[in-house]
Protein backbone atom coordinates (compact mmCIF):
# COMPACT_ATOMS: atom_id res chain seq x y z
CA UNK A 1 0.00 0.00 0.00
CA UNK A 2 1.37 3.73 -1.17
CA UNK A 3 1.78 5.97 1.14
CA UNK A 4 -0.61 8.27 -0.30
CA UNK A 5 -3.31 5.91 0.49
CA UNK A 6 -1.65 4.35 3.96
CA UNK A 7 -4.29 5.29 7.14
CA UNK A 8 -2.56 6.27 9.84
CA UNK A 9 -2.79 3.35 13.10
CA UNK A 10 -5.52 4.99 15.25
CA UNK A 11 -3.36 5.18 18.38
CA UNK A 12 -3.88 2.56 21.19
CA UNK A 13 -6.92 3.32 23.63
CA UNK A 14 -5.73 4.73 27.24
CA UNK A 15 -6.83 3.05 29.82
CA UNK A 16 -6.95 5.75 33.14
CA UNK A 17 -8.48 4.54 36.92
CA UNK A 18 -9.92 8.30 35.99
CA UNK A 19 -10.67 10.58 33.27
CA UNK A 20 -11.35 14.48 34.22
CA UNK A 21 -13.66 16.09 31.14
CA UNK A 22 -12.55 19.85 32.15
CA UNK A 23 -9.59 21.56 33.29
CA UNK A 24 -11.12 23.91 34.93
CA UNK A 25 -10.28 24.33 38.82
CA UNK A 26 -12.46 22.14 40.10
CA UNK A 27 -11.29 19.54 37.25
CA UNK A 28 -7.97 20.25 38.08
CA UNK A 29 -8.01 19.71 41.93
CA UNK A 30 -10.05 16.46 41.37
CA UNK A 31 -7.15 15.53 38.93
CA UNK A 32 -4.11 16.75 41.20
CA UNK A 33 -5.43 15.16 43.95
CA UNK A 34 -6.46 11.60 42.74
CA UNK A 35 -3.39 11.93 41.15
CA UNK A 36 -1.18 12.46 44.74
CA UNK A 37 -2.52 8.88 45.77
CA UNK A 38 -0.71 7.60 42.96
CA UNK A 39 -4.00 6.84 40.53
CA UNK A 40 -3.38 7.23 36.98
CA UNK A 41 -5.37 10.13 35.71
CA UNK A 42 -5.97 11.57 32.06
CA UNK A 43 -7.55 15.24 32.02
CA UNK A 44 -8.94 16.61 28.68
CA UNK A 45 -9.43 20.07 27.86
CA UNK A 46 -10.40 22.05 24.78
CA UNK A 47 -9.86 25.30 26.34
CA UNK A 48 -7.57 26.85 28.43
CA UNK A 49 -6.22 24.74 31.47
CA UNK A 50 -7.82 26.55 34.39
CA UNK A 51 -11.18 27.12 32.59
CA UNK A 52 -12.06 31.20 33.04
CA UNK A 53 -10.54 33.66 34.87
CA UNK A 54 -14.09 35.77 34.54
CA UNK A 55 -14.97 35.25 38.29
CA UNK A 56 -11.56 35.86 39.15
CA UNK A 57 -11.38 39.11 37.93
CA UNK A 58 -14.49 40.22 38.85
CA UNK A 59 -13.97 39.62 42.23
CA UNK A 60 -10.30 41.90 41.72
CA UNK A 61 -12.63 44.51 40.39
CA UNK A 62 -15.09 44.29 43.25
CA UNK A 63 -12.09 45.02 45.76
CA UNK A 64 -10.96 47.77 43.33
CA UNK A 65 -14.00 49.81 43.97
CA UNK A 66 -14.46 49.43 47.50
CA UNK A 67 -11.72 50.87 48.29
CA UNK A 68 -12.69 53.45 45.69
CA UNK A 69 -15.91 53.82 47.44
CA UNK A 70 -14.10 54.08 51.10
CA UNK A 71 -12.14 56.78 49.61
CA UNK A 72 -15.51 58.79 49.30
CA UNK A 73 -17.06 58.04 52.16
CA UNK A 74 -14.05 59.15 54.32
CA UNK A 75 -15.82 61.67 55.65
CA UNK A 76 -17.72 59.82 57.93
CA UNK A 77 -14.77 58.61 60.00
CA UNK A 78 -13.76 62.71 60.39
CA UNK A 79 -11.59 61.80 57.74
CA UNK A 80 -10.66 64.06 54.27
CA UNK A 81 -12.89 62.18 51.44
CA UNK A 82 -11.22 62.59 48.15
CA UNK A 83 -12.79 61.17 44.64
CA UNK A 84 -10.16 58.68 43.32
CA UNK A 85 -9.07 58.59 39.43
CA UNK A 86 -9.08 54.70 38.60
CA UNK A 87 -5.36 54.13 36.51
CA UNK A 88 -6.63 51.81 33.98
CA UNK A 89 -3.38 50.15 33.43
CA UNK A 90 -2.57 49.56 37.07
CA UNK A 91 -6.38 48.48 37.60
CA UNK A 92 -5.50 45.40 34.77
CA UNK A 93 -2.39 44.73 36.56
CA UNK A 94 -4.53 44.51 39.52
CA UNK A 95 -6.35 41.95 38.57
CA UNK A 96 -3.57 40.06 36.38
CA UNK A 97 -1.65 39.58 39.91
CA UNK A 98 -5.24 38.50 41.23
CA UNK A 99 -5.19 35.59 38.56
CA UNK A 100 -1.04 34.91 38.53
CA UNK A 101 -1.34 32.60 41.71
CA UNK A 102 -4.15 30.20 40.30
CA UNK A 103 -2.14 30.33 36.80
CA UNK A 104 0.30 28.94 38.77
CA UNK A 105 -1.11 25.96 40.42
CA UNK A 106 -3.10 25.23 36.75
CA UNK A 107 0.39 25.32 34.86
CA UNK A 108 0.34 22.24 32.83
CA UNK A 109 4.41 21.60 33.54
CA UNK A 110 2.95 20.78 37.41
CA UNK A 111 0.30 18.56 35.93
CA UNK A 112 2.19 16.57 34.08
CA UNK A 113 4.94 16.34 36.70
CA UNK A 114 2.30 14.83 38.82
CA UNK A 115 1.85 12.26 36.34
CA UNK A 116 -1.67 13.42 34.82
CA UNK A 117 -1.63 12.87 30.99
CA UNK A 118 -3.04 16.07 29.64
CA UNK A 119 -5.17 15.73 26.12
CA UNK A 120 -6.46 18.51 24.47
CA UNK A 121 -9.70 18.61 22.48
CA UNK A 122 -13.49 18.05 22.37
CA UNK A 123 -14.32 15.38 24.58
CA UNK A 124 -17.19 13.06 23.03
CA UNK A 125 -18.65 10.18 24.16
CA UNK A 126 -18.37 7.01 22.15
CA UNK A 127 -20.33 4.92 24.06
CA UNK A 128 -21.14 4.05 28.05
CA UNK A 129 -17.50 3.05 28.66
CA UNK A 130 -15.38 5.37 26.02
CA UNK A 131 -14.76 8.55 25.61
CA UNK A 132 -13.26 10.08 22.24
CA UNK A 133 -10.93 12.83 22.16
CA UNK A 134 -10.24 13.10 18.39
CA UNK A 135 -8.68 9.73 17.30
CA UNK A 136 -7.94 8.81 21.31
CA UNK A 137 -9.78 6.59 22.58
CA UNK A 138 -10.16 6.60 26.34
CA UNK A 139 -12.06 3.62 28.51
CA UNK A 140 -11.51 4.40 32.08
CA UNK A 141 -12.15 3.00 34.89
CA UNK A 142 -14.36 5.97 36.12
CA UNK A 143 -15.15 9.06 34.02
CA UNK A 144 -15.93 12.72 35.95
CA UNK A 145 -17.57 15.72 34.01
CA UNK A 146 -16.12 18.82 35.33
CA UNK A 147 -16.94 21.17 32.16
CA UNK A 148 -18.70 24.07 34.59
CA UNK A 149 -20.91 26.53 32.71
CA UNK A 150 -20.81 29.83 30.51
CA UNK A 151 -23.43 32.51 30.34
CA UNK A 152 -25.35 32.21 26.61
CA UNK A 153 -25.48 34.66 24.56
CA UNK A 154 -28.98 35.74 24.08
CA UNK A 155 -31.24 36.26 20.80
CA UNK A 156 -31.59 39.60 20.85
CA UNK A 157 -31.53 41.31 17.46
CA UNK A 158 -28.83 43.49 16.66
CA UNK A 159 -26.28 42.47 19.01
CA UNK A 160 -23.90 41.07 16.53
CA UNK A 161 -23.86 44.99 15.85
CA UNK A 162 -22.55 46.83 19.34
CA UNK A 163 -19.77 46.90 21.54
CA UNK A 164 -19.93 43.70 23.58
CA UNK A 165 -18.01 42.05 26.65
CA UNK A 166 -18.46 38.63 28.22
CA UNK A 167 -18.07 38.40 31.88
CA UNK A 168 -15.54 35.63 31.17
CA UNK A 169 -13.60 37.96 29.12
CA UNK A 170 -13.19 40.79 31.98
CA UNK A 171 -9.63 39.52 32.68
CA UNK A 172 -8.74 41.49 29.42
CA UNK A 173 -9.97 44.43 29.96
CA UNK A 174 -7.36 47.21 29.56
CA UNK A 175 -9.41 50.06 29.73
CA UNK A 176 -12.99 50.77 31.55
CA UNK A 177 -16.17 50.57 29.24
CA UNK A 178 -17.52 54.37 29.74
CA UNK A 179 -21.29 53.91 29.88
CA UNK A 180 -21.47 50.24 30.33
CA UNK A 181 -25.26 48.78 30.25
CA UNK A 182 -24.96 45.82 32.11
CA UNK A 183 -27.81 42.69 31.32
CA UNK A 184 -28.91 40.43 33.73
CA UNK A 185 -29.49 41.62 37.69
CA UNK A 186 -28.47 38.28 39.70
CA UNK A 187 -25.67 38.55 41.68
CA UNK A 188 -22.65 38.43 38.79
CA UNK A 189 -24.39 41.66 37.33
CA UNK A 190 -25.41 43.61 40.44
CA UNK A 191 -21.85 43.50 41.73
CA UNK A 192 -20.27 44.18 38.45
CA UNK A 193 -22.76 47.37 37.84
CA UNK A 194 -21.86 48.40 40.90
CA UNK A 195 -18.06 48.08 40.59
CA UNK A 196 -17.59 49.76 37.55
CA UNK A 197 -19.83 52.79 39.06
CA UNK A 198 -17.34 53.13 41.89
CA UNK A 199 -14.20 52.82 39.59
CA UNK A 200 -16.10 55.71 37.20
CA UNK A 201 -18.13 54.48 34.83
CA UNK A 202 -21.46 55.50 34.53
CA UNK A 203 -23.09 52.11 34.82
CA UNK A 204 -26.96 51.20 33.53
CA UNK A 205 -28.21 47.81 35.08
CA UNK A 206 -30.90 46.26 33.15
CA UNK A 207 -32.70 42.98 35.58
CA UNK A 208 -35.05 41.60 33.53
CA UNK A 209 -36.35 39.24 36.19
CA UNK A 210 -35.94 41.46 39.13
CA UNK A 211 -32.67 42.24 41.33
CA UNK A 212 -31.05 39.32 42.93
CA UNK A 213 -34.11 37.17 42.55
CA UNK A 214 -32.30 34.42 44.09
CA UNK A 215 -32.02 35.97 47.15
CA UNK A 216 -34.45 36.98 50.09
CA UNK A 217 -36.64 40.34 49.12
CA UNK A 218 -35.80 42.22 51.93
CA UNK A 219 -31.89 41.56 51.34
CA UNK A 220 -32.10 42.70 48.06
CA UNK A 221 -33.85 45.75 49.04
CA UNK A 222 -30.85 47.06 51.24
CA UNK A 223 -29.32 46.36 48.09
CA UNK A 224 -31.49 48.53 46.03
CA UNK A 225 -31.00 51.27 48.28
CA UNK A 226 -27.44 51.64 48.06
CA UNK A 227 -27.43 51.00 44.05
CA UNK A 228 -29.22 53.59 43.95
CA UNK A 229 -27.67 56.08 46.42
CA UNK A 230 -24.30 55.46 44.57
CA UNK A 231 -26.03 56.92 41.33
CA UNK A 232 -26.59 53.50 39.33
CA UNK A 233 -29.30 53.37 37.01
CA UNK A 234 -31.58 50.32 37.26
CA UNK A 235 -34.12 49.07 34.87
CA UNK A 236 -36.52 46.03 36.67
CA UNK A 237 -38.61 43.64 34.87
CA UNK A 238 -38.04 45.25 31.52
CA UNK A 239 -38.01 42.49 28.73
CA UNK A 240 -34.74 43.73 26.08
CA UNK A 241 -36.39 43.79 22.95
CA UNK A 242 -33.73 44.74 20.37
CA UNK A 243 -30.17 46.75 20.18
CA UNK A 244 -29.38 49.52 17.84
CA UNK A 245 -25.70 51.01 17.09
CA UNK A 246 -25.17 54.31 17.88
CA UNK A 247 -22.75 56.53 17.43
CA UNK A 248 -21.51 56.70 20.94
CA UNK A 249 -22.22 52.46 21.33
CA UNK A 250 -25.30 51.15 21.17
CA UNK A 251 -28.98 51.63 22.53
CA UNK A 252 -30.80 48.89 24.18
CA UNK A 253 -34.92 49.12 23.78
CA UNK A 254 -37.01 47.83 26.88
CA UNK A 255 -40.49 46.50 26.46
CA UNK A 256 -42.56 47.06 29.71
CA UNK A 257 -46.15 48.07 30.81
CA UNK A 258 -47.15 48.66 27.00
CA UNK A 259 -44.90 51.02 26.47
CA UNK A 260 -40.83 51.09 25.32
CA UNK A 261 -37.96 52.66 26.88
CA UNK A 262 -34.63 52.81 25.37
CA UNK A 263 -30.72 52.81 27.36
CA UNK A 264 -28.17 54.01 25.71
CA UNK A 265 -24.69 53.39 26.11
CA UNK A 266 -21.05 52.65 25.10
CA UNK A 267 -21.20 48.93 25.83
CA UNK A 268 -23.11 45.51 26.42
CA UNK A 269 -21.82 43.51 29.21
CA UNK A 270 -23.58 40.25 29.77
CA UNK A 271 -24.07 38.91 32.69
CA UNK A 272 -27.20 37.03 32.73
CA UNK A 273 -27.53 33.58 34.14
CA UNK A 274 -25.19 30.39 33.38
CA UNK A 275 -25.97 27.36 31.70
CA UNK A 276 -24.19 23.85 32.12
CA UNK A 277 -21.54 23.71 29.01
CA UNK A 278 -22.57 20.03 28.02
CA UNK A 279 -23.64 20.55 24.68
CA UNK A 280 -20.98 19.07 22.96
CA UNK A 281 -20.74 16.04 24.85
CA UNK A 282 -22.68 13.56 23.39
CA UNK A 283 -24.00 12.61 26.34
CA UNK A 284 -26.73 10.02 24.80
CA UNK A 285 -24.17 7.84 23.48
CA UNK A 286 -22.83 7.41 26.83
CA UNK A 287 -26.38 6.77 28.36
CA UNK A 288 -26.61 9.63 30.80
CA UNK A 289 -29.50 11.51 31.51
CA UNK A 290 -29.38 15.68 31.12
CA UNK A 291 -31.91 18.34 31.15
CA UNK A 292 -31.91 22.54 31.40
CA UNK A 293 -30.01 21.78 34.71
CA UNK A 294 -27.54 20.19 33.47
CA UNK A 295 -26.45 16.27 33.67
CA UNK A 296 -28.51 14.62 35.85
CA UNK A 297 -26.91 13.37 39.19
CA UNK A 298 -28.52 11.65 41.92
CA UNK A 299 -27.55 12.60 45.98
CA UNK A 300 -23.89 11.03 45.09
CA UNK A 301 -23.40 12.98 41.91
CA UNK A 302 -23.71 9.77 39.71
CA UNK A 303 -25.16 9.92 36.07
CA UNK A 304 -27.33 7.54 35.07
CA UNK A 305 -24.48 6.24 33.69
CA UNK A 306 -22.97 4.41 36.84
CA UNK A 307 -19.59 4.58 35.80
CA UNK A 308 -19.50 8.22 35.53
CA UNK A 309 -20.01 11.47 38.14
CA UNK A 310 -20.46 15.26 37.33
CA UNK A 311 -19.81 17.89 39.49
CA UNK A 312 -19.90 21.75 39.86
CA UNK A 313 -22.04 23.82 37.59
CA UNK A 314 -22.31 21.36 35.10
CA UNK A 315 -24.07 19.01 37.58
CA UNK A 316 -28.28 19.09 37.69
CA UNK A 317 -31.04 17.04 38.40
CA UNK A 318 -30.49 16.57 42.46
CA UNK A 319 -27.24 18.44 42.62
CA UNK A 320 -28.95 21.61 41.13
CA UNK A 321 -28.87 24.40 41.48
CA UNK A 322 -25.35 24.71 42.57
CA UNK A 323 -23.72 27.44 43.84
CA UNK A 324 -20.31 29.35 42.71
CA UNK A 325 -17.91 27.07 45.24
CA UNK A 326 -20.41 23.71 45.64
CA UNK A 327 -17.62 22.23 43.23
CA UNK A 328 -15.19 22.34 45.88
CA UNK A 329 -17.46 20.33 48.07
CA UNK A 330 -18.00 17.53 45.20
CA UNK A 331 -14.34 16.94 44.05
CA UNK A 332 -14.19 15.63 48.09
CA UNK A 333 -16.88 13.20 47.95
CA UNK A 334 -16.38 12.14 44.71
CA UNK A 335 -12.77 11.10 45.27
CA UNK A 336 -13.85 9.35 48.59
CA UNK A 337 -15.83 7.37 46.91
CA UNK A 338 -13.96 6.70 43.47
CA UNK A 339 -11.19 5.78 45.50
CA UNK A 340 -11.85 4.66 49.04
CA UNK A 341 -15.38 3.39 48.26
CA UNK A 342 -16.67 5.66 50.97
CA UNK A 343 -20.95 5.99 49.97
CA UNK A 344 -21.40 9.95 49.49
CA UNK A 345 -24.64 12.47 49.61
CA UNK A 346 -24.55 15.62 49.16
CA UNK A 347 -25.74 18.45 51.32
CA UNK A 348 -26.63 21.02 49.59
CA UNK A 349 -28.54 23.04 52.30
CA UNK A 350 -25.08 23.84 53.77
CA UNK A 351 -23.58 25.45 50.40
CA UNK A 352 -23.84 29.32 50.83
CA UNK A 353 -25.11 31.71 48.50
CA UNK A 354 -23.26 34.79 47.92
CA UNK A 355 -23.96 37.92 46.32
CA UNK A 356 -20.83 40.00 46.38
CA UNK A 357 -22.56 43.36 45.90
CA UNK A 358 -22.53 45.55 48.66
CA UNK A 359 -23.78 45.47 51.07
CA UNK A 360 -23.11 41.84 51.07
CA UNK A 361 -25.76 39.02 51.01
CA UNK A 362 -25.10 35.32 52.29
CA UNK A 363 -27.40 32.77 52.29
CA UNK A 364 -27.75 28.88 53.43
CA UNK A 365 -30.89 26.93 53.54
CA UNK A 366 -34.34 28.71 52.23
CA UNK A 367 -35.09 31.84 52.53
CA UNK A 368 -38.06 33.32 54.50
CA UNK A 369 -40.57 33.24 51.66
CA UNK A 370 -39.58 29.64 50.31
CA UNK A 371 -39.68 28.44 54.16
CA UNK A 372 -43.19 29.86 54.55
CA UNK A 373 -44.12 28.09 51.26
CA UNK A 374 -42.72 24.98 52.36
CA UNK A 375 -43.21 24.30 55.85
CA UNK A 376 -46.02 26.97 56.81
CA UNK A 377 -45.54 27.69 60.46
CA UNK A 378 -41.70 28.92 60.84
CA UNK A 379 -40.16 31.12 63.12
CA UNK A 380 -38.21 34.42 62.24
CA UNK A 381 -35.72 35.66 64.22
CA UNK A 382 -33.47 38.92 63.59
CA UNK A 383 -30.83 41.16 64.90
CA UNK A 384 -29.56 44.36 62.75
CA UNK A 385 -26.40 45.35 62.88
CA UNK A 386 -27.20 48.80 64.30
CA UNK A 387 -27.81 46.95 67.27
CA UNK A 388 -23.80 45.70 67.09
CA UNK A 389 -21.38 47.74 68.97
CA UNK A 390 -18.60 46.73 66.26
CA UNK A 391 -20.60 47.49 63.11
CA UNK A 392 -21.24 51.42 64.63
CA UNK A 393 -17.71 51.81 64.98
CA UNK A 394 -17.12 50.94 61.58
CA UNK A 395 -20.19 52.94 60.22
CA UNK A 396 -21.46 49.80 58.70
CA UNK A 397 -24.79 49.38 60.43
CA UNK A 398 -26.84 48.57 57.37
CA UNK A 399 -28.18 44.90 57.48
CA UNK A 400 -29.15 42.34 59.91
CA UNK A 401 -28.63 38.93 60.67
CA UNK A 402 -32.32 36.81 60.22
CA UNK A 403 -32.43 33.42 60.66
CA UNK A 404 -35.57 31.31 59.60
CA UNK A 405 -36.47 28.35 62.24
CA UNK A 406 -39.38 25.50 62.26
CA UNK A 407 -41.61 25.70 65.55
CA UNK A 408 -38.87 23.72 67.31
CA UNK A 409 -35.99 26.17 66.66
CA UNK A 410 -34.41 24.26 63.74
CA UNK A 411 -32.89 26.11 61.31
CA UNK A 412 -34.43 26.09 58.06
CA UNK A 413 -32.29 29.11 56.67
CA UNK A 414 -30.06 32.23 57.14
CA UNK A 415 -29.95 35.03 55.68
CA UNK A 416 -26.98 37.86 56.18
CA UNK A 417 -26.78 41.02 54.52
CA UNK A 418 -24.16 43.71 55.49
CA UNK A 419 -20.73 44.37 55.36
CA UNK A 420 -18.66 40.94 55.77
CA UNK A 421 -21.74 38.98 55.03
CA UNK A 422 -19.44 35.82 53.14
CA UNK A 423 -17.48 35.65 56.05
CA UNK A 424 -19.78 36.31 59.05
CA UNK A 425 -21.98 33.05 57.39
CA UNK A 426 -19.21 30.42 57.79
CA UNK A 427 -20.08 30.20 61.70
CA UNK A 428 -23.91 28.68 60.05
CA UNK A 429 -22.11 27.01 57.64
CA UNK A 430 -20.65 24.56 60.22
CA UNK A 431 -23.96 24.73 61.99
CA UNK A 432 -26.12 22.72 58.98
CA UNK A 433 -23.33 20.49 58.49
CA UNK A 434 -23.37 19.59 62.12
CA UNK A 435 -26.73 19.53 62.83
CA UNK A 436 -26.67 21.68 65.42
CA UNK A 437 -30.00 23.78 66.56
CA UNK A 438 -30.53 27.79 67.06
CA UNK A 439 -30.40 26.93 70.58
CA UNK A 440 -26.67 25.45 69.97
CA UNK A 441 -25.23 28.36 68.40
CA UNK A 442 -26.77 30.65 71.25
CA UNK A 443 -24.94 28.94 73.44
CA UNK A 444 -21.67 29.69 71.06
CA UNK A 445 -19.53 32.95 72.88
CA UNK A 446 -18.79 35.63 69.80
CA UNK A 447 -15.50 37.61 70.07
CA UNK A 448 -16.23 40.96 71.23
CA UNK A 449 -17.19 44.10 69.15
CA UNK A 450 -17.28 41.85 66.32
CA UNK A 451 -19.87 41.98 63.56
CA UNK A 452 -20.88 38.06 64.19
CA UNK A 453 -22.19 39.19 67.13
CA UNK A 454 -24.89 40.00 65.66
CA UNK A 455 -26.03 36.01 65.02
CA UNK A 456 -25.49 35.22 68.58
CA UNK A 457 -28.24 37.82 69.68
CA UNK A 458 -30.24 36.42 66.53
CA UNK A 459 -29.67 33.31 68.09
CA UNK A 460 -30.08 34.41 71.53
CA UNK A 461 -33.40 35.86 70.71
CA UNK A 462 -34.59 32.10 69.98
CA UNK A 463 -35.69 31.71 73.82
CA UNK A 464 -37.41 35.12 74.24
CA UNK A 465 -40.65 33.39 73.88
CA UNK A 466 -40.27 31.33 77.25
CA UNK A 467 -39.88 34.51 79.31
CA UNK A 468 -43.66 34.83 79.14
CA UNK A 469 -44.31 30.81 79.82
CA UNK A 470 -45.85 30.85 83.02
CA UNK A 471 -44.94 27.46 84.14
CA UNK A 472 -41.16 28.88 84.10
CA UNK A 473 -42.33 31.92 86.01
CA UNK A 474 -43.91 30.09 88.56
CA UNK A 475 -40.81 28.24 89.18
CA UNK A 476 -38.61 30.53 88.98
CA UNK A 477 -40.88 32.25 91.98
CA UNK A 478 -40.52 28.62 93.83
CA UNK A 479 -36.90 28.33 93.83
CA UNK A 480 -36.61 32.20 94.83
CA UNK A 481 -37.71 31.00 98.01
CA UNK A 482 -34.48 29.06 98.57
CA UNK A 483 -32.39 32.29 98.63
């Protein structure tokens, strides 16, 4: 046979105790650390190893304009406020030195030096126990999907025509967008409308279905409020109709109570909500179940495939909807299991919800409108933080602390909203993984003039009630008796 008419040998199938479908980072820590209890491990990626940097970045921005904002506000500490110039080139180096560290740990020199065969390409299945990257086969023992999710671009006409910028892309940003109009008012877009308002840019926020739906209504409220009071123009439950190009960028038309309204600006950012990136899988030629959530898991984060697992954002059915750092959480039980044949079930009432907006908003459990839905009588309880000696000091009083009990003072969900929410939920956090009741965590001493004091006299407030029972007055009267 000529060589002109040879086929290439389709190169031998590999034959892993694990293949990783995504190098993002919760693909890559499920890879890394499989990998450090000597398991042979094959990762496959068609991107970038590390997946996005979007959230990343955005987070490096968020930080960015608080301390823009503090800057302003300065003058409530006695202090000389002054209105800071954002340096657009030191604001990108900002967040490139944000990003350097996980670049770092995602380099694929360290992968391979762990021993983790790297392939790069579209992962396919073949059938319920291969996998096809190109002409490499792969039939592994177990198979993980770790391909997260991306925000869609949606059919709007005209917006092949107008300035536009991903959320994933904001790593690359070398200059700020002037008159952003940001689309989509969950938590990715609230924060990053209110960012870019505090580094200078005069910022539109278009929320379609509401502001921070996902969270509880009177959180989002505070959140509003201060949206507002920092000059940010918001546009709720206004269906985008088309977009037109401008000369200064584009203009965005509104449909809403029979009438249109049209935002201009100098850019689209999207930032609307994420779909699992499991189009391309081929997913019915490895028999697994998937839906708008994503691929269907059960409480153990198996397909109906058995041999194979998803985690993260690309996870649904049970495992939805997951939140920003559930991953983390999944990569753990996963390998316990894959490995040490340890049964698994996830929790996801102890995964917190995070808005990074500020003022803040954390959340675990349901919030107070989904517990009244779901288990009718509850009990609300509720400190602000004006009521903290730490948070006046600071001049951060906005917010409270409410926690949502059944009628025996177990939690069914907290909410936080304020400044330090994310960290001041961590204490609950260990709560619903524990088990432990309101009555527990009142019980729990807070360090002094510190914002989480604020859940202790939440918690506290749990046993106000019984200072009216008068079977407990009575006896407290009897034992007075003794002295």
């Amino acid at each position: 046979m000529s060589d002109g008419t040879a086929k290439a040998a389709k190169p031998a199938a590999l034959t892993p105790d694990i293949c990783v479908i995504g190098a993002g980072s919760n693909g890559i820590a499920l890879a890394t650390a499989a990998a450090a209890f000597g398991v042979s491990v094959v990762l496959v990626e068609r991107g970038t190893l590390g997946g996005n940097s979007g959230s990343h970045a955005l987070k490096a921005l968020i930080e960015a304009g608080a301390a823009a904002q503090a800057m302003r506000e300065a003058g409530r500490f006695g202090l000389k406020a002054s209105d800071p110039q954002a340096n657009p080139a030191q604001l990108h180096d900002h967040i490139q030195r944000t990003l350097a560290a996980e670049a770092t740990n995602h380099a694929e020199e360290r992968l391979k030096a762990l021993g983790i065969a790297i392939l790069r390409g579209e992962a396919r299945f073949a059938s319920r126990s291969t996998v096809r990257v190109g002409e490499q086969a792969i039939k592994a023992r177990r198979f993980v999907i770790a391909t997260g999710a991306r925000a869609p671009r949606p059919e709007l006409p005209g917006l092949d025509t107008v300035p536009l910028i991903d959320v994933d892309e904001l790593s690359e940003l070398t200059r700020l967008p002037e008159r952003p109009v940001i689309l989509g008012g969950g938590a990715t877009g609230a924060a990053l409308a209110q960012a870019l308002q505090r580094l200078g840019s005069t910022a539109t926020l278009v929320a379609p279905e509401g502001l921070l739906p996902h969270h509880d209504a009177e959180a989002a409220l505070l959140v509003r409020r201060r949206l507002l009071r920092e000059g940010l123009a918001l546009h709720e439950r206004n269906a985008p109709v088309r977009l037109e190009r401008s000369r200064s960028g584009l203009r965005l038309i509104l449909a809403g109570d029979g009438s249109e309204a049209t935002v201009e600006g100098s850019h689209l950012l999207l930032a609307g909500p994420r779909q699992p990136e499991i189009a391309a899988l081929d997913l019915d030629l490895g028999g697994i179940r998937h839906d708008a959530t994503g691929v269907v898991t059960d409480k153990g984060l198996r397909t109906s495939n058995r041999r194979v697992y998803a985690l993260g954002a690309c996870a649904g059915g049970t495992a939805a909807p997951a939140t920003d750092h559930a991953g983390d959480d999944h990569v753990g039980l996963i390998l316990r299991n894959i490995l040490f044949r340890q049964p698994l079930r996830i929790d996801a009432a102890s995964y917190p919800r995070i808005a990074w907006c500020q003022p803040e908003i954390a959340a675990i459990g349901l919030s107070e409108a989904a517990a009244r839905a779901k288990a009718g009588a509850i009990q609300v309880l509720r400190w602000p933080f004006a009521g903290v000696a730490g948070a006046r000091a600071a001049e951060e009083t906005e917010g409270f602390v409410k926690l949502v009990t059944d009628r025996k003072g177990r939690p069914l969900g907290v909410t936080i909203v304020g400044a330090g929410a994310s960290e001041l939920i961590a204490p609950w956090c260990v709560a619903a993984k524990a088990g432990l009741t309101v009555a527990d965590m009142a019980g729990v001493v807070m360090p002094a003039f510190s914002r989480s004091d604020a859940s202790h006299r939440a918690a506290l407030s749990v046993h106000a009630p019984s200072t009216a029972n008068p079977r407990l007055r009575r006896l407290i009267g009897f034992l007075r008796r003794f002295g």
